[in-house]
N, C-alpha and C. Protein backbone atom coordinates (compact mmCIF):
# COMPACT_ATOMS: atom_id res chain seq x y z
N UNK A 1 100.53 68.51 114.20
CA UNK A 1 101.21 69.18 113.11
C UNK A 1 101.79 70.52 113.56
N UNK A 2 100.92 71.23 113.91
CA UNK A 2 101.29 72.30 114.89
C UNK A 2 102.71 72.70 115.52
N UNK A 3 102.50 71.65 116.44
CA UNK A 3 103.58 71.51 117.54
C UNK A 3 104.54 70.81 117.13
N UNK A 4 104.84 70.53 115.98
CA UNK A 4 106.06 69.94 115.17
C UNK A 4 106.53 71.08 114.56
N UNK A 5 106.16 71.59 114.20
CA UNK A 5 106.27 72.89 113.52
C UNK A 5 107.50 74.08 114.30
N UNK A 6 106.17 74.05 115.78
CA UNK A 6 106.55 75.05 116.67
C UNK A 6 108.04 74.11 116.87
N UNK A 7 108.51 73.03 117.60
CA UNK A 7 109.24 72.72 117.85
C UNK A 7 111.27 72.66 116.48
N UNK A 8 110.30 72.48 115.54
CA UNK A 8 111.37 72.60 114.00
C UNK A 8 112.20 74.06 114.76
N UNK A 9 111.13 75.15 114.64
CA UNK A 9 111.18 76.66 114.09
C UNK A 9 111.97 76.92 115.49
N UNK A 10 111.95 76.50 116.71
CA UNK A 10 112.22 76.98 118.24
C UNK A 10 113.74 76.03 118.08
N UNK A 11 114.01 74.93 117.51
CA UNK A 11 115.29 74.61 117.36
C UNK A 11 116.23 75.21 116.66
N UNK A 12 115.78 75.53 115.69
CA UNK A 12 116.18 76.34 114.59
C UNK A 12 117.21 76.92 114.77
N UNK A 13 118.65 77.31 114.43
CA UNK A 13 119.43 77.88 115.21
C UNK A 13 119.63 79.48 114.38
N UNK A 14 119.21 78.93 113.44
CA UNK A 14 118.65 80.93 112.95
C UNK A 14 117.70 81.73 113.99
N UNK A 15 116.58 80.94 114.46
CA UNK A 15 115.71 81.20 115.13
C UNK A 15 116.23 82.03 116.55
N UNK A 16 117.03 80.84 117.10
CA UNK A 16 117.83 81.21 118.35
C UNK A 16 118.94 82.42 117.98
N UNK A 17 119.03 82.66 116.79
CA UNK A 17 120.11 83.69 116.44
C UNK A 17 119.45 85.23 116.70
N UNK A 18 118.16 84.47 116.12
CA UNK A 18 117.42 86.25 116.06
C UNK A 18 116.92 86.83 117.03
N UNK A 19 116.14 85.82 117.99
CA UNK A 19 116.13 85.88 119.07
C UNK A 19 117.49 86.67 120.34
N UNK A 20 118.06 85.69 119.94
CA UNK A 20 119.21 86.39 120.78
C UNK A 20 119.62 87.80 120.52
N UNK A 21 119.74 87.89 118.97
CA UNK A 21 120.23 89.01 118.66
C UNK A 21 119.54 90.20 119.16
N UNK A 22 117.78 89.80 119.12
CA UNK A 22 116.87 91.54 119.39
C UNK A 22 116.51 91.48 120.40
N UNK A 23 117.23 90.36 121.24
CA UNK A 23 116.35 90.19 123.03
C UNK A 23 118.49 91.27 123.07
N UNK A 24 118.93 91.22 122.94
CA UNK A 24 120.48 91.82 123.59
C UNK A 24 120.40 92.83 123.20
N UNK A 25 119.48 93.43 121.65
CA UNK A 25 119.66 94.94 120.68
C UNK A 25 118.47 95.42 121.99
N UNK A 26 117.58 95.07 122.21
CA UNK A 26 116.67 95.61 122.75
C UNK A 26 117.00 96.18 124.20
N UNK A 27 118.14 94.98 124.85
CA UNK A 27 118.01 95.22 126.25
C UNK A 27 118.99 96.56 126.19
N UNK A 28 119.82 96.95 125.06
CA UNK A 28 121.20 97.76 125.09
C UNK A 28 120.53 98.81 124.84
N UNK A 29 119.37 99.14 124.01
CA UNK A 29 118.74 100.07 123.46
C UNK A 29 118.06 100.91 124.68
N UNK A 30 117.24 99.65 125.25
CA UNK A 30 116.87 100.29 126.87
C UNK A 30 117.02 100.79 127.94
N UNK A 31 118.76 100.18 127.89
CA UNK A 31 119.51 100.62 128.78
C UNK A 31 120.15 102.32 128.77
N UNK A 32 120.52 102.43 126.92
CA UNK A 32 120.71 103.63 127.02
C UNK A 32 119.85 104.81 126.82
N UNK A 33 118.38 104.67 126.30
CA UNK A 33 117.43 105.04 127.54
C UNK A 33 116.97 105.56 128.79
N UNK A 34 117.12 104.15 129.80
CA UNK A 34 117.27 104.52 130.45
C UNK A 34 118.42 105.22 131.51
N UNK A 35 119.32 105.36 130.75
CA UNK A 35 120.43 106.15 131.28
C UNK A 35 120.34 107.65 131.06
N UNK A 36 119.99 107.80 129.54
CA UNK A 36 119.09 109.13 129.29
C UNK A 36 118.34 109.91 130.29
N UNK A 37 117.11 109.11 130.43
CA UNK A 37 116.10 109.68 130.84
C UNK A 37 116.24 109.81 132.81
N UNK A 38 116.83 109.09 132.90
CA UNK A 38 117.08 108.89 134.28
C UNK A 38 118.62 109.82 134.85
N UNK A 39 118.93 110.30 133.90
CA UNK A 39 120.29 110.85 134.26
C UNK A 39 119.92 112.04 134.49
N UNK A 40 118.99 112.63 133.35
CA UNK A 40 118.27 113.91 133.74
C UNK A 40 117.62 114.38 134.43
N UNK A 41 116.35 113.17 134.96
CA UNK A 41 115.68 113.16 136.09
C UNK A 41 116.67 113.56 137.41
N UNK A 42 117.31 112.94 137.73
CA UNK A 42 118.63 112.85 138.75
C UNK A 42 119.52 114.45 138.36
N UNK A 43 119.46 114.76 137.61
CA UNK A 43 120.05 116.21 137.49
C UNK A 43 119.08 117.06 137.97
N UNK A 44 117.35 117.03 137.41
CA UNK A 44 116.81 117.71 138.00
C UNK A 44 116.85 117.58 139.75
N UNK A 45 116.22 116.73 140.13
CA UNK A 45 116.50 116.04 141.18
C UNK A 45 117.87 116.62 142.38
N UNK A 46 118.98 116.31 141.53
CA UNK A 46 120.10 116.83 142.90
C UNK A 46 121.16 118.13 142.50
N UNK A 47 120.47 118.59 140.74
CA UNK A 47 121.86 119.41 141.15
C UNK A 47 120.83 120.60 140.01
N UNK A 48 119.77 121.48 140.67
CA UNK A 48 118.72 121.88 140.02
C UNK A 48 119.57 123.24 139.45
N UNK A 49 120.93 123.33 140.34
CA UNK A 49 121.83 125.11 139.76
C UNK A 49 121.96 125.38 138.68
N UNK A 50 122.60 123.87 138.28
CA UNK A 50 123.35 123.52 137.16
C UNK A 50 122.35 123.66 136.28
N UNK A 51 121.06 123.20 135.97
CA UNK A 51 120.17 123.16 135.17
C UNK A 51 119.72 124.51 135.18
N UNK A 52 119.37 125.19 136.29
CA UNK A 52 119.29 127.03 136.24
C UNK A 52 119.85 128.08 135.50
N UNK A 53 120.89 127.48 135.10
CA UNK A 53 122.19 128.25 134.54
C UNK A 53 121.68 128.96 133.30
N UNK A 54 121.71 130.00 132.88
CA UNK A 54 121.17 130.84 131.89
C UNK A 54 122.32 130.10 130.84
N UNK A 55 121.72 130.32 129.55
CA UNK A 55 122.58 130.03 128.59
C UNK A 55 123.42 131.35 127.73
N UNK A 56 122.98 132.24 128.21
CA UNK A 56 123.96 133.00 127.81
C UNK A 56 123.31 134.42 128.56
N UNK A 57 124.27 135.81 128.30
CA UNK A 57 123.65 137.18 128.90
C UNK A 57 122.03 137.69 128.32
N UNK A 58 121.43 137.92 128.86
CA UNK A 58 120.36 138.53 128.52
C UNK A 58 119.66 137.01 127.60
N UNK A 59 119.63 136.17 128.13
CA UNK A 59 118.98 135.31 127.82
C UNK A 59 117.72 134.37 128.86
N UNK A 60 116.54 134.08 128.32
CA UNK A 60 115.95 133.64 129.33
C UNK A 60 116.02 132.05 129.23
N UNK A 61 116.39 131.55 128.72
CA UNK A 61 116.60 129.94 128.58
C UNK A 61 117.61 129.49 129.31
N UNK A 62 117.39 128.72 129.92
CA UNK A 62 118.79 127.56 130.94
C UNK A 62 119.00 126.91 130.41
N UNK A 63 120.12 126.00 131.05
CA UNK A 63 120.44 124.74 130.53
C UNK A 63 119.80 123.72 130.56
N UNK A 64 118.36 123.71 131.54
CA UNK A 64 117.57 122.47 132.07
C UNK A 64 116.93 122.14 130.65
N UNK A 65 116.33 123.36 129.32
CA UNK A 65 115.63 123.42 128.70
C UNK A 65 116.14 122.44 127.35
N UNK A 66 117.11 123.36 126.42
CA UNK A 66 117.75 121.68 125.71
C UNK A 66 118.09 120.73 126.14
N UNK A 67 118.39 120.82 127.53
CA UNK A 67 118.52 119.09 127.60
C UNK A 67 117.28 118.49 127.65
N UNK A 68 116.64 119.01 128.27
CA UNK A 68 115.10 118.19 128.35
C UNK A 68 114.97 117.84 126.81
N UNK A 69 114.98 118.84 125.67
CA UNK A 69 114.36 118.30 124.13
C UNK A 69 115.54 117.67 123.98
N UNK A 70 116.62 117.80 124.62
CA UNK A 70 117.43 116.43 123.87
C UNK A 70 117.18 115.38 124.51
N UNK A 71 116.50 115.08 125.47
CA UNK A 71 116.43 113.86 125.95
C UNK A 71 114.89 113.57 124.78
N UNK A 72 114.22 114.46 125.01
CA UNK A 72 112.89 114.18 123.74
C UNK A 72 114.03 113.68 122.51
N UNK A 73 114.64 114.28 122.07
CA UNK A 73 115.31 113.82 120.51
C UNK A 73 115.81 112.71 120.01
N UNK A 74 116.41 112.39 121.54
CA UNK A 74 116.82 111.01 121.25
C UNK A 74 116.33 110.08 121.82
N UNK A 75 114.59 110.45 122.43
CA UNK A 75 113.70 108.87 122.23
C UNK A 75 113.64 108.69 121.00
N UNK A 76 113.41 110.01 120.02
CA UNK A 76 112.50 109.74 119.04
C UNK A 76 113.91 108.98 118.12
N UNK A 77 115.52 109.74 118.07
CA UNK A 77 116.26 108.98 117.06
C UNK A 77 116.12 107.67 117.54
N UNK A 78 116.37 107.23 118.61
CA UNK A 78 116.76 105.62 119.36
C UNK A 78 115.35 105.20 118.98
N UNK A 79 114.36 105.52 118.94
CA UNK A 79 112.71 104.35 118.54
C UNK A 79 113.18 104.39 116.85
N UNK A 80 113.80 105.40 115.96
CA UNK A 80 113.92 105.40 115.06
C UNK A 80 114.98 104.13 114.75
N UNK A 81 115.86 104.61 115.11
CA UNK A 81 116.94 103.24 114.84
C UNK A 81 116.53 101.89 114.88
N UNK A 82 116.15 101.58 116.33
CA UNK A 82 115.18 100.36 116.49
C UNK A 82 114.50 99.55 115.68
N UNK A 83 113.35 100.76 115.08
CA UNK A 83 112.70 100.33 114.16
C UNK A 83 112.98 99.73 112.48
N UNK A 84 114.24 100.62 112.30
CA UNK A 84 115.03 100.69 110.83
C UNK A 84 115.95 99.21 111.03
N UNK A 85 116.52 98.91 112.14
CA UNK A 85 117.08 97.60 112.46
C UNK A 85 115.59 96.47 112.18
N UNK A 86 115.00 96.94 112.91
CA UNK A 86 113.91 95.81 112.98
C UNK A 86 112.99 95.38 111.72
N UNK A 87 112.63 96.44 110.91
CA UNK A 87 112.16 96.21 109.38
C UNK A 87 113.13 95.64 108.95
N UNK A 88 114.35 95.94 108.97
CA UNK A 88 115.49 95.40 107.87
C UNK A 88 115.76 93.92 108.32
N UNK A 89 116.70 94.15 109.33
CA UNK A 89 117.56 92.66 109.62
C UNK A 89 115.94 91.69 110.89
N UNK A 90 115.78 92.15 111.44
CA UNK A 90 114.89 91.62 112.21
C UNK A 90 113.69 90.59 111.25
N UNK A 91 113.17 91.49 110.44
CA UNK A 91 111.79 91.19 109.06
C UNK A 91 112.40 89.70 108.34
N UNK A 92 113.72 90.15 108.05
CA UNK A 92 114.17 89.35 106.74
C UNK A 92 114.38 88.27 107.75
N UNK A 93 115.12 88.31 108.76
CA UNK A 93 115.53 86.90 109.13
C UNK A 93 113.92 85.90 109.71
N UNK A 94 113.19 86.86 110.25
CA UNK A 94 112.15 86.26 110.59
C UNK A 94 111.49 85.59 108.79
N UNK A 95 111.77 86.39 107.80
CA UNK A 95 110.90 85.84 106.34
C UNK A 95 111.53 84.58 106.34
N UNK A 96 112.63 84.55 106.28
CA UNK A 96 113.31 83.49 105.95
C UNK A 96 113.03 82.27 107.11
N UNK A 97 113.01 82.72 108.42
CA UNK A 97 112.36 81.48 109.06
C UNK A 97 110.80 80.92 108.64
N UNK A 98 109.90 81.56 108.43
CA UNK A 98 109.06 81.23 107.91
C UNK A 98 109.14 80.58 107.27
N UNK A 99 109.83 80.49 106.21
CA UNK A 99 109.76 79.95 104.19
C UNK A 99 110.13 78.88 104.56
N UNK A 100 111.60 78.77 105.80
CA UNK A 100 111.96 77.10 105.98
C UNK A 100 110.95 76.59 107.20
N UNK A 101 110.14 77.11 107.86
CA UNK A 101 108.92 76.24 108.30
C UNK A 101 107.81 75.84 107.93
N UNK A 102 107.82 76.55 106.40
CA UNK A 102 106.49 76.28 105.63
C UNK A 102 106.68 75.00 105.01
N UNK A 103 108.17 74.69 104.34
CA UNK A 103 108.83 73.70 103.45
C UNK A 103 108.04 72.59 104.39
């Protein structure tokens, strides 16, 4: 019974829809990520002047410093988004697979 089930729900072409859809949202999400986090690293890394750079006269803050919390800001917006996609469209399409594998 089981494995009739599993097999209905894995044909399913809603199934394969949603799938597809948050295996491609996820990999794009990661990617820009890791472009983020790795871009900065690599700034620290090869071009440390640029990040030295005072932000203004008589100031003790560089440039290395907001970027670092913007790279913090936008894990936290991008896990935010993610998540607001994933309750919404992710939840519902998965409810709805359910209801037609329960039938």
């Amino acid at each position: 019974m089981q494995g009739d089930m599993d097999t209905r729900l894995r044909d399913n072409p809603k199934f394969q829809k949603l799938v597809s859809t948050r295996n491609t949202y996820s990999y794009l999400m990661t990617l820009a990520m890791m472009v983020v986090y790795f871009g900065y690293i690599l700034l620290v890394a090869f071009n440390k002047e640029f990040l030295a750079q005072k932000l203004g006269a008589g100031l003790v803050t560089s440039v290395g410093i907001p970027m670092g919390v913007g790279v913090l800001l936008f894990t936290i917006i991008i896990t935010g988004i993610y998540v607001r996609r994933s309750n919404t469209e992710f939840d519902s399409l998965k409810e709805d697979l359910i209801k037609e594998a329960n039938k």
